[in-house]
PDB file of N, CA and C in Angstrom:
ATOM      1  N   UNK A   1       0.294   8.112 -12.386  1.00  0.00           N
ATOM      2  CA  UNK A   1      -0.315   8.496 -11.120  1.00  0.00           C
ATOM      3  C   UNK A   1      -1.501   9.404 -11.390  1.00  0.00           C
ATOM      4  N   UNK A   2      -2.696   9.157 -10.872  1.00  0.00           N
ATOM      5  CA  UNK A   2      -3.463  10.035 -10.751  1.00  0.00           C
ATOM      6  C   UNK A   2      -4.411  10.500  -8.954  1.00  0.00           C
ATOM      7  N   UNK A   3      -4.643  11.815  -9.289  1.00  0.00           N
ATOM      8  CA  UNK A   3      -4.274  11.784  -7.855  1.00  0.00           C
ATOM      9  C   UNK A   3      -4.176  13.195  -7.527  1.00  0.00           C
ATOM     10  N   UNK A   4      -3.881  13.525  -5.821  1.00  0.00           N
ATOM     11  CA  UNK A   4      -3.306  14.927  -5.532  1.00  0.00           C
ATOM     12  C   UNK A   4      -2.287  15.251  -5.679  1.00  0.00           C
ATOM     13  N   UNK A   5      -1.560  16.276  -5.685  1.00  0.00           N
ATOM     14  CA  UNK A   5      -0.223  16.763  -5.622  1.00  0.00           C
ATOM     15  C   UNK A   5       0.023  17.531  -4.127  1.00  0.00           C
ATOM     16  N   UNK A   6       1.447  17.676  -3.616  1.00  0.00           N
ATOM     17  CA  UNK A   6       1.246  19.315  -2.807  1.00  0.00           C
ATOM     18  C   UNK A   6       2.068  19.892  -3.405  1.00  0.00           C
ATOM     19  N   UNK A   7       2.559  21.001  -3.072  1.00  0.00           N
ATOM     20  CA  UNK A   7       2.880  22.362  -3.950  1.00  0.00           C
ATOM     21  C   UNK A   7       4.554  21.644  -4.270  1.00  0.00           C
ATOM     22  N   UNK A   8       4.998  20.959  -3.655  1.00  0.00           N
ATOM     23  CA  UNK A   8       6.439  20.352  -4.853  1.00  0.00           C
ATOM     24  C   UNK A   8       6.229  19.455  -5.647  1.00  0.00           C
ATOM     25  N   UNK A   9       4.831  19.381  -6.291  1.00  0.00           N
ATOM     26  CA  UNK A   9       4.769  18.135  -7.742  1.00  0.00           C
ATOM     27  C   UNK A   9       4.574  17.377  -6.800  1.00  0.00           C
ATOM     28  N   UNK A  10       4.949  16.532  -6.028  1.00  0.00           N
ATOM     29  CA  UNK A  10       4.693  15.043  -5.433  1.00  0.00           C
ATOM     30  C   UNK A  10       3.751  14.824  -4.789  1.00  0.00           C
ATOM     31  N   UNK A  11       3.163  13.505  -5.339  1.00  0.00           N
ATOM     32  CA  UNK A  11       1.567  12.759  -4.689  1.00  0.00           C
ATOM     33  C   UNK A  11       1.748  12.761  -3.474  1.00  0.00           C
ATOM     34  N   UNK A  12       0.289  13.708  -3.007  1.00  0.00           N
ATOM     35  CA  UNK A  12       0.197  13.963  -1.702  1.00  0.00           C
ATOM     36  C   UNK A  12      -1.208  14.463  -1.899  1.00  0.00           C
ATOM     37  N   UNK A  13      -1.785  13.333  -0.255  1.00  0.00           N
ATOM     38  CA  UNK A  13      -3.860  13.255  -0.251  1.00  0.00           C
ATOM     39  C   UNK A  13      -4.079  11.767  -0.991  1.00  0.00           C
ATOM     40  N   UNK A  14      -4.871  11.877  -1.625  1.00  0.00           N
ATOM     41  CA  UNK A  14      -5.453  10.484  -1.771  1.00  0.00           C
ATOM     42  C   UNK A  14      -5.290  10.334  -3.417  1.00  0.00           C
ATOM     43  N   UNK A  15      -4.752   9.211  -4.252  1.00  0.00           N
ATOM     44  CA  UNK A  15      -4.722   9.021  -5.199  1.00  0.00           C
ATOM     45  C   UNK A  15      -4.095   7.490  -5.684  1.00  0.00           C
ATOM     46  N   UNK A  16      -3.987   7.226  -6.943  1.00  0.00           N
ATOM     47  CA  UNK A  16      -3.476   5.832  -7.366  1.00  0.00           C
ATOM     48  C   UNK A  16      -2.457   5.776  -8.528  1.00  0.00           C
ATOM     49  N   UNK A  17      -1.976   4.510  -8.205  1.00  0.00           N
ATOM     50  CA  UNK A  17      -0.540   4.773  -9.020  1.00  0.00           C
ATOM     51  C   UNK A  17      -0.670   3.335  -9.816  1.00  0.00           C
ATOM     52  N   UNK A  18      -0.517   3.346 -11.073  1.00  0.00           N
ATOM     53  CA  UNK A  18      -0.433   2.050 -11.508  1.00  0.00           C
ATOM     54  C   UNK A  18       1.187   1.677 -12.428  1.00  0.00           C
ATOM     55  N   UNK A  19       1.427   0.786 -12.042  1.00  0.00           N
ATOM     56  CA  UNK A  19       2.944   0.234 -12.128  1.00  0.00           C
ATOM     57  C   UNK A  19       3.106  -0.540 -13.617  1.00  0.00           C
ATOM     58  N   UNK A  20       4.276  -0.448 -13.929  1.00  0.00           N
ATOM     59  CA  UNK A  20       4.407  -1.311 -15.179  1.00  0.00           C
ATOM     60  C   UNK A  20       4.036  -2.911 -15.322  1.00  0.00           C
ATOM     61  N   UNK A  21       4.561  -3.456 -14.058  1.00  0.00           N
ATOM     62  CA  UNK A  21       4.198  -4.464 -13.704  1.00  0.00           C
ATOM     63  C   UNK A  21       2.686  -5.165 -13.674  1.00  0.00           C
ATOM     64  N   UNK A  22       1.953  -4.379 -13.574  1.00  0.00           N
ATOM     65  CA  UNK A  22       0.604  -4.454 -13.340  1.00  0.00           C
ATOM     66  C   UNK A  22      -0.217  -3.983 -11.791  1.00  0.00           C
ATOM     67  N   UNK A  23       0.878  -3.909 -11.038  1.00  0.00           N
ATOM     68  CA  UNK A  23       0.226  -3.879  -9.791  1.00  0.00           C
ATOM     69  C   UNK A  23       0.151  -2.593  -9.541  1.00  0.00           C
ATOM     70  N   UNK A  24      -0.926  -2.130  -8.732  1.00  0.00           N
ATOM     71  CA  UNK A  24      -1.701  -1.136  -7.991  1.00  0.00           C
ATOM     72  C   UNK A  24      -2.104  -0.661  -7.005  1.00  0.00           C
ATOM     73  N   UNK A  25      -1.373   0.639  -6.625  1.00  0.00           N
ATOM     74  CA  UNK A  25      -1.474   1.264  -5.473  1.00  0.00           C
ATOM     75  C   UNK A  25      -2.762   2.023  -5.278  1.00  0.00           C
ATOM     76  N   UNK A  26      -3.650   1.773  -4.499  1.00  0.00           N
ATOM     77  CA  UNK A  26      -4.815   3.136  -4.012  1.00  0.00           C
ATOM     78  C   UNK A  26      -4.994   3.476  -2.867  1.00  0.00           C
ATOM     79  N   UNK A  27      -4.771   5.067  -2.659  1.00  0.00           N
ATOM     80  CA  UNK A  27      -4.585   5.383  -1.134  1.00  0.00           C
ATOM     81  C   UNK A  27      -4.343   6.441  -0.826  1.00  0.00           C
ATOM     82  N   UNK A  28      -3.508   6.845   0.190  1.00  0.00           N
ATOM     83  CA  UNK A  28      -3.096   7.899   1.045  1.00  0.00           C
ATOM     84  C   UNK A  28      -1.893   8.153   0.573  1.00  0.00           C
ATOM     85  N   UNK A  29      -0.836   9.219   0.142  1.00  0.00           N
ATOM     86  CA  UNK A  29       0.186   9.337  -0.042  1.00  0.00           C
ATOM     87  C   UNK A  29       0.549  10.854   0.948  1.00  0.00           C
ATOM     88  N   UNK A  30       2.197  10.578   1.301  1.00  0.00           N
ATOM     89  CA  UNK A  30       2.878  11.715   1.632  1.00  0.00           C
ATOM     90  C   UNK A  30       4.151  11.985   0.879  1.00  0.00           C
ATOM     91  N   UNK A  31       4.034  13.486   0.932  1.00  0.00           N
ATOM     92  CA  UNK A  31       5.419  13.597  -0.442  1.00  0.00           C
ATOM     93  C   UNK A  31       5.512  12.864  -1.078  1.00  0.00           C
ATOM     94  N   UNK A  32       5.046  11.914  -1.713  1.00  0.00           N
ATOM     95  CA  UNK A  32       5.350  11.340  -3.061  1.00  0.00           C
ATOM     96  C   UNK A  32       5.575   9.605  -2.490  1.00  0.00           C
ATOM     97  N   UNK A  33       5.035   9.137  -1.571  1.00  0.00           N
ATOM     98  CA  UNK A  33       5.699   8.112  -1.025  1.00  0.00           C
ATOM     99  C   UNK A  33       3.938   7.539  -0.068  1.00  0.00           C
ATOM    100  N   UNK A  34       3.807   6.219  -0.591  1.00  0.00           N
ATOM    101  CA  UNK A  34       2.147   6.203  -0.042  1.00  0.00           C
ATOM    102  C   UNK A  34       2.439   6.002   1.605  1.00  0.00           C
ATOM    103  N   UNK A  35       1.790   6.538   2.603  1.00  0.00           N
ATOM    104  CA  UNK A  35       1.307   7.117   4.059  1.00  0.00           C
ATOM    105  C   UNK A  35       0.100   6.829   4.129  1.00  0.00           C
ATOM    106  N   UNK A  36      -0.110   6.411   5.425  1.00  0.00           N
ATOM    107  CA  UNK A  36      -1.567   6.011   5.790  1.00  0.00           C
ATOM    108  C   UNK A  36      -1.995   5.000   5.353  1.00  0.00           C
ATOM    109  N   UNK A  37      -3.552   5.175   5.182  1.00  0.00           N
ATOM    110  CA  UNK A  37      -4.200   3.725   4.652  1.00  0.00           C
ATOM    111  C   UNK A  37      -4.075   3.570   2.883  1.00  0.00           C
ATOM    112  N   UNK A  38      -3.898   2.075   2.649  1.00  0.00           N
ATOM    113  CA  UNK A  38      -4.069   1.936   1.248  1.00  0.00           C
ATOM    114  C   UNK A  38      -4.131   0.417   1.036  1.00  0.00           C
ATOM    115  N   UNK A  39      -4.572   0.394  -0.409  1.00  0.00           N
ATOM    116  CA  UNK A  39      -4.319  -0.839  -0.893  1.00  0.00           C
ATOM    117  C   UNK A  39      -3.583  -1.273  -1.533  1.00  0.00           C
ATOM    118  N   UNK A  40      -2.678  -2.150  -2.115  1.00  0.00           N
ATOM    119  CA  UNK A  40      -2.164  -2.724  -2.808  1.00  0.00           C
ATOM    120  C   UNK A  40      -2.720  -4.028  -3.391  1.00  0.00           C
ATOM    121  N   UNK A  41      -2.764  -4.048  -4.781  1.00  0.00           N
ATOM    122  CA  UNK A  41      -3.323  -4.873  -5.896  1.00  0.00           C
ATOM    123  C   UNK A  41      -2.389  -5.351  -6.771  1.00  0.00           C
ATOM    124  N   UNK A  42      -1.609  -6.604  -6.416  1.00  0.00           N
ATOM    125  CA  UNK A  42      -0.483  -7.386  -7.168  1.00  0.00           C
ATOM    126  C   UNK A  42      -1.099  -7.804  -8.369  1.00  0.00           C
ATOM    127  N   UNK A  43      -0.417  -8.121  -9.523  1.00  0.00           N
ATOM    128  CA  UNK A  43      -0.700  -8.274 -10.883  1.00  0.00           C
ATOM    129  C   UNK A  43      -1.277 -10.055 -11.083  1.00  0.00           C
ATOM    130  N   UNK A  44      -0.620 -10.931 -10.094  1.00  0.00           N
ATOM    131  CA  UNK A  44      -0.690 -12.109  -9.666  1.00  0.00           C
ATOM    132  C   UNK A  44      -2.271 -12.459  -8.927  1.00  0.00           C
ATOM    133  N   UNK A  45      -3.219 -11.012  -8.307  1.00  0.00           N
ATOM    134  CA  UNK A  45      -4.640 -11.403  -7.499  1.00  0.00           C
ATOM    135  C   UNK A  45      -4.294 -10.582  -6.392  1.00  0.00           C
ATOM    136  N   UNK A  46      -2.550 -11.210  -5.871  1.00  0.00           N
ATOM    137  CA  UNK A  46      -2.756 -11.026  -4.214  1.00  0.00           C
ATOM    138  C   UNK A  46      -3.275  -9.630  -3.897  1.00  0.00           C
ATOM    139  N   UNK A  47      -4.054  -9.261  -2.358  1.00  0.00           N
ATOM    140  CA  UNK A  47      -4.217  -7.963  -2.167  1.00  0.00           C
ATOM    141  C   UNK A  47      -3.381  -7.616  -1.018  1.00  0.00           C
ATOM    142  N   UNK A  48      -2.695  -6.413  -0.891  1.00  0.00           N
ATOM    143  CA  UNK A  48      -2.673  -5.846   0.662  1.00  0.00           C
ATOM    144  C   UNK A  48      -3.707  -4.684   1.175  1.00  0.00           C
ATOM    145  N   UNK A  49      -3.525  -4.926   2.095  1.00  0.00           N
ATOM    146  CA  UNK A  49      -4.714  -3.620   2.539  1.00  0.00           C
ATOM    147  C   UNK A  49      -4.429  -3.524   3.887  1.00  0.00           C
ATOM    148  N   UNK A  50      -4.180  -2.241   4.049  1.00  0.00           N
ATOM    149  CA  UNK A  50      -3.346  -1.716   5.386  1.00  0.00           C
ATOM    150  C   UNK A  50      -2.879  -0.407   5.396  1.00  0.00           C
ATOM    151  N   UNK A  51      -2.076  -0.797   6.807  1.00  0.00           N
ATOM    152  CA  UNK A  51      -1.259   1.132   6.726  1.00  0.00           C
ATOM    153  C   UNK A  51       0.165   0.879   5.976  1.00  0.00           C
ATOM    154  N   UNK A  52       0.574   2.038   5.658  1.00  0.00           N
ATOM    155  CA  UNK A  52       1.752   3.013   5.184  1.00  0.00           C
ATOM    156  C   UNK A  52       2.427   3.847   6.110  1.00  0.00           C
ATOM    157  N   UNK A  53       3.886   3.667   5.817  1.00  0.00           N
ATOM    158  CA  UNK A  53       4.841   4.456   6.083  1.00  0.00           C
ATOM    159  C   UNK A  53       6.035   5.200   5.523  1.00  0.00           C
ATOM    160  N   UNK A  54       6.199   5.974   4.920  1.00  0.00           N
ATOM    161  CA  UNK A  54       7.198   6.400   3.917  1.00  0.00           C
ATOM    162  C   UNK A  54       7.599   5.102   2.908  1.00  0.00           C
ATOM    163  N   UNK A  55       5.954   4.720   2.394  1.00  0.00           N
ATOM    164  CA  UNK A  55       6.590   3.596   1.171  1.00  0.00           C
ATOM    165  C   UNK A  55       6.304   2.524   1.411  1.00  0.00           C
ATOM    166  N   UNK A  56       6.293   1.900   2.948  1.00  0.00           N
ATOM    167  CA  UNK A  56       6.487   0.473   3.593  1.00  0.00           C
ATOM    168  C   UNK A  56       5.208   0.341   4.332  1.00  0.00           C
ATOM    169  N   UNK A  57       5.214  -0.870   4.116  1.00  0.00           N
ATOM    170  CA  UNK A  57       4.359  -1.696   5.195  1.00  0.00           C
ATOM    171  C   UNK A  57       4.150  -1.224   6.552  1.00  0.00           C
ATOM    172  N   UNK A  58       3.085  -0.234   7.577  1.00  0.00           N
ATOM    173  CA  UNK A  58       3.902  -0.612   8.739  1.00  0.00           C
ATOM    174  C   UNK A  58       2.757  -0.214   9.468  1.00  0.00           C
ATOM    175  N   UNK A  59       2.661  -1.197  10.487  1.00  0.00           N
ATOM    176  CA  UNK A  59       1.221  -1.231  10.885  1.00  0.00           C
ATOM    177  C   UNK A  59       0.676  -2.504  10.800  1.00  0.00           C
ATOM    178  N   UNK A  60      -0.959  -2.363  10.823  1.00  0.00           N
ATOM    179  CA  UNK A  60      -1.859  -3.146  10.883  1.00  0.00           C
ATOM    180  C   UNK A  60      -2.069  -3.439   9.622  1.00  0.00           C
ATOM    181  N   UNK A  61      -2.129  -4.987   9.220  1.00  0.00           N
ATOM    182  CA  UNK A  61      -2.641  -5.225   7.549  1.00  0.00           C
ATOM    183  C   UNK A  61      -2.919  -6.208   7.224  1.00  0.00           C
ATOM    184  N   UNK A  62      -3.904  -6.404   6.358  1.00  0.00           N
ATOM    185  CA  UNK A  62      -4.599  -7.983   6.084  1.00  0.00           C
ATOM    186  C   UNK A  62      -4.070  -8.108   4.356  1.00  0.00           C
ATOM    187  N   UNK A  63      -3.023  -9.206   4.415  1.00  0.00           N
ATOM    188  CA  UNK A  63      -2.609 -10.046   3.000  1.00  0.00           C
ATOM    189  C   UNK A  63      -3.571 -11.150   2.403  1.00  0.00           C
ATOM    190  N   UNK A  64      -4.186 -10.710   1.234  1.00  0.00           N
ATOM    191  CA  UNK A  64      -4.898 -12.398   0.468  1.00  0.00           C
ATOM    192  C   UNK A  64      -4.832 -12.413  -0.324  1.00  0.00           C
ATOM    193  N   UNK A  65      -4.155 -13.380  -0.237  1.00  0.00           N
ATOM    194  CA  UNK A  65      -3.487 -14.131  -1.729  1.00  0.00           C
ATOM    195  C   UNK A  65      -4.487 -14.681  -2.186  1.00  0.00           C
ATOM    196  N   UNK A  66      -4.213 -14.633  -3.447  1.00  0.00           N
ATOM    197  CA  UNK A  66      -4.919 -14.807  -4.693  1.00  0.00           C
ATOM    198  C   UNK A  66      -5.489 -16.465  -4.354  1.00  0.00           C
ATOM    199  N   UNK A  67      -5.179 -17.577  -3.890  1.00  0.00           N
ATOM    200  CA  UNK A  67      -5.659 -18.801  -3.723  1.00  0.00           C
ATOM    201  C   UNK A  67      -6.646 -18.878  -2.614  1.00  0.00           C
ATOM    202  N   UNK A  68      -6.759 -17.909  -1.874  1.00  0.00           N
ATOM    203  CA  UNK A  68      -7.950 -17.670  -0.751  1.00  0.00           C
ATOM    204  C   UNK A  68      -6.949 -17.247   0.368  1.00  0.00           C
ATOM    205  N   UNK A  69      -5.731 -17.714   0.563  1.00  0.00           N
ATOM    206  CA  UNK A  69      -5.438 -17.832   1.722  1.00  0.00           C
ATOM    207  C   UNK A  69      -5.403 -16.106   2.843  1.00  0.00           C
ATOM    208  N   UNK A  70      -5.651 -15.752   3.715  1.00  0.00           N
ATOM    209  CA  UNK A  70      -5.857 -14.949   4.554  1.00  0.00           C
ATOM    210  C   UNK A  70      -4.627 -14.767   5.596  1.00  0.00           C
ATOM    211  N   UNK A  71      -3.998 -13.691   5.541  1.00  0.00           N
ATOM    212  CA  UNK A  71      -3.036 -13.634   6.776  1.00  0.00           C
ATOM    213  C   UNK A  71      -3.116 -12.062   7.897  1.00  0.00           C
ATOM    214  N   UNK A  72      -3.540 -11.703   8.314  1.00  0.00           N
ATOM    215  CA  UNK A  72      -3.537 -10.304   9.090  1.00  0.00           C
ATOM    216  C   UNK A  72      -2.680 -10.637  10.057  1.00  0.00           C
ATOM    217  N   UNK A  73      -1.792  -9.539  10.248  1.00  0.00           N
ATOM    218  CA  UNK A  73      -0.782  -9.401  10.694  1.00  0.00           C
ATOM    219  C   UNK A  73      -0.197  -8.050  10.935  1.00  0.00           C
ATOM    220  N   UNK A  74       0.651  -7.415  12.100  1.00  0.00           N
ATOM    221  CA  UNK A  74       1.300  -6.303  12.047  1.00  0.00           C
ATOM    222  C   UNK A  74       2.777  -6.262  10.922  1.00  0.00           C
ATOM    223  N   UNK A  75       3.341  -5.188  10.743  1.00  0.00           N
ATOM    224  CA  UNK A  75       4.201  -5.121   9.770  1.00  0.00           C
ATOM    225  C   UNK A  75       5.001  -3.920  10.437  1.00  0.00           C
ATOM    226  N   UNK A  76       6.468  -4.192  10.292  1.00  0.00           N
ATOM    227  CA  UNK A  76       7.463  -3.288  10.694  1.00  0.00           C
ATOM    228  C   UNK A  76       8.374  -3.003   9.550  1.00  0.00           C
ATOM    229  N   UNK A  77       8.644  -1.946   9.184  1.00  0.00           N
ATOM    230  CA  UNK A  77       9.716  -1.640   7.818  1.00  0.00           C
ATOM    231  C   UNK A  77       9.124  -2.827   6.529  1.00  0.00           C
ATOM    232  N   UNK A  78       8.242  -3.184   6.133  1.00  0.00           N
ATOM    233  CA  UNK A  78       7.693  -3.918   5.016  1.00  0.00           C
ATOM    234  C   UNK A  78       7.543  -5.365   5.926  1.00  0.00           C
ATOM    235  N   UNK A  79       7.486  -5.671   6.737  1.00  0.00           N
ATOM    236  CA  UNK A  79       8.146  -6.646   6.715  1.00  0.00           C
ATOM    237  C   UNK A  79       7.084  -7.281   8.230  1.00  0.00           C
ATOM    238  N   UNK A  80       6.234  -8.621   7.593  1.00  0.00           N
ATOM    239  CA  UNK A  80       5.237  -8.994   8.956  1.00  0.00           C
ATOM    240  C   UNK A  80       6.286  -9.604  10.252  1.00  0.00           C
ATOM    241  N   UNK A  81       5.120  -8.993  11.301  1.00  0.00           N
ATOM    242  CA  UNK A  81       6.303  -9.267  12.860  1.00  0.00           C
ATOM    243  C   UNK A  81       5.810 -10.877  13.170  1.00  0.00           C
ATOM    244  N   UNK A  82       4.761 -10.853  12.756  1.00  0.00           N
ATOM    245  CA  UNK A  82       4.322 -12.118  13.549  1.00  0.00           C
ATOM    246  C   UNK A  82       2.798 -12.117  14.330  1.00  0.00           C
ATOM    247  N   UNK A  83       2.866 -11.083  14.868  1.00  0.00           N
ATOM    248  CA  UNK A  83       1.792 -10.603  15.602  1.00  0.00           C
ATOM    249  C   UNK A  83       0.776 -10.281  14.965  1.00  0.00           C
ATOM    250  N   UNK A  84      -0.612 -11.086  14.731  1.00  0.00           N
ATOM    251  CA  UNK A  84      -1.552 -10.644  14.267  1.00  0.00           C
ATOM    252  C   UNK A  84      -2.917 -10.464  15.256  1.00  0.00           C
TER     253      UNK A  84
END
């Protein structure tokens, strides 16, 4: 992680986290858990780019996958409602 902290060690303000996996977080974090706006950069191409909620998906957010395809959509607990 590189990035802000707040005064208990945990990423908090704006910073990025890169995963073993390959994929990549850049964004907004609270306590240690990304909040607000950010991106996500899968190891595979795909992107997310959207809001955060303690970790999750939740909100407004545009998915594109790595083959072109385009999906914007709202998101509740990780998870798209349908509603874009």
């Amino acid at each position: 992680y590189e990035g802000e902290y707040n005064a208990a060690g945990e990423p908090e303000g704006r910073g990025v986290l890169r995963f073993a996996n390959g994929n990549v977080y850049e964004g907004e974090w609270k306590a240690g858990l990304p909040e607000g706006r950010g991106v996500m950069r899968f190891a595979n191409g795909d992107v997310y780019e959207g809001e955060y909620k303690a970790g999750k998906k939740e909100g407004r957010g545009v998915f594109r996958c790595a083959d072109g395809d385009v999906e914007s959509n709202f998101y509740k607990h990780d998870a798209p409602t349908g509603e874009g």
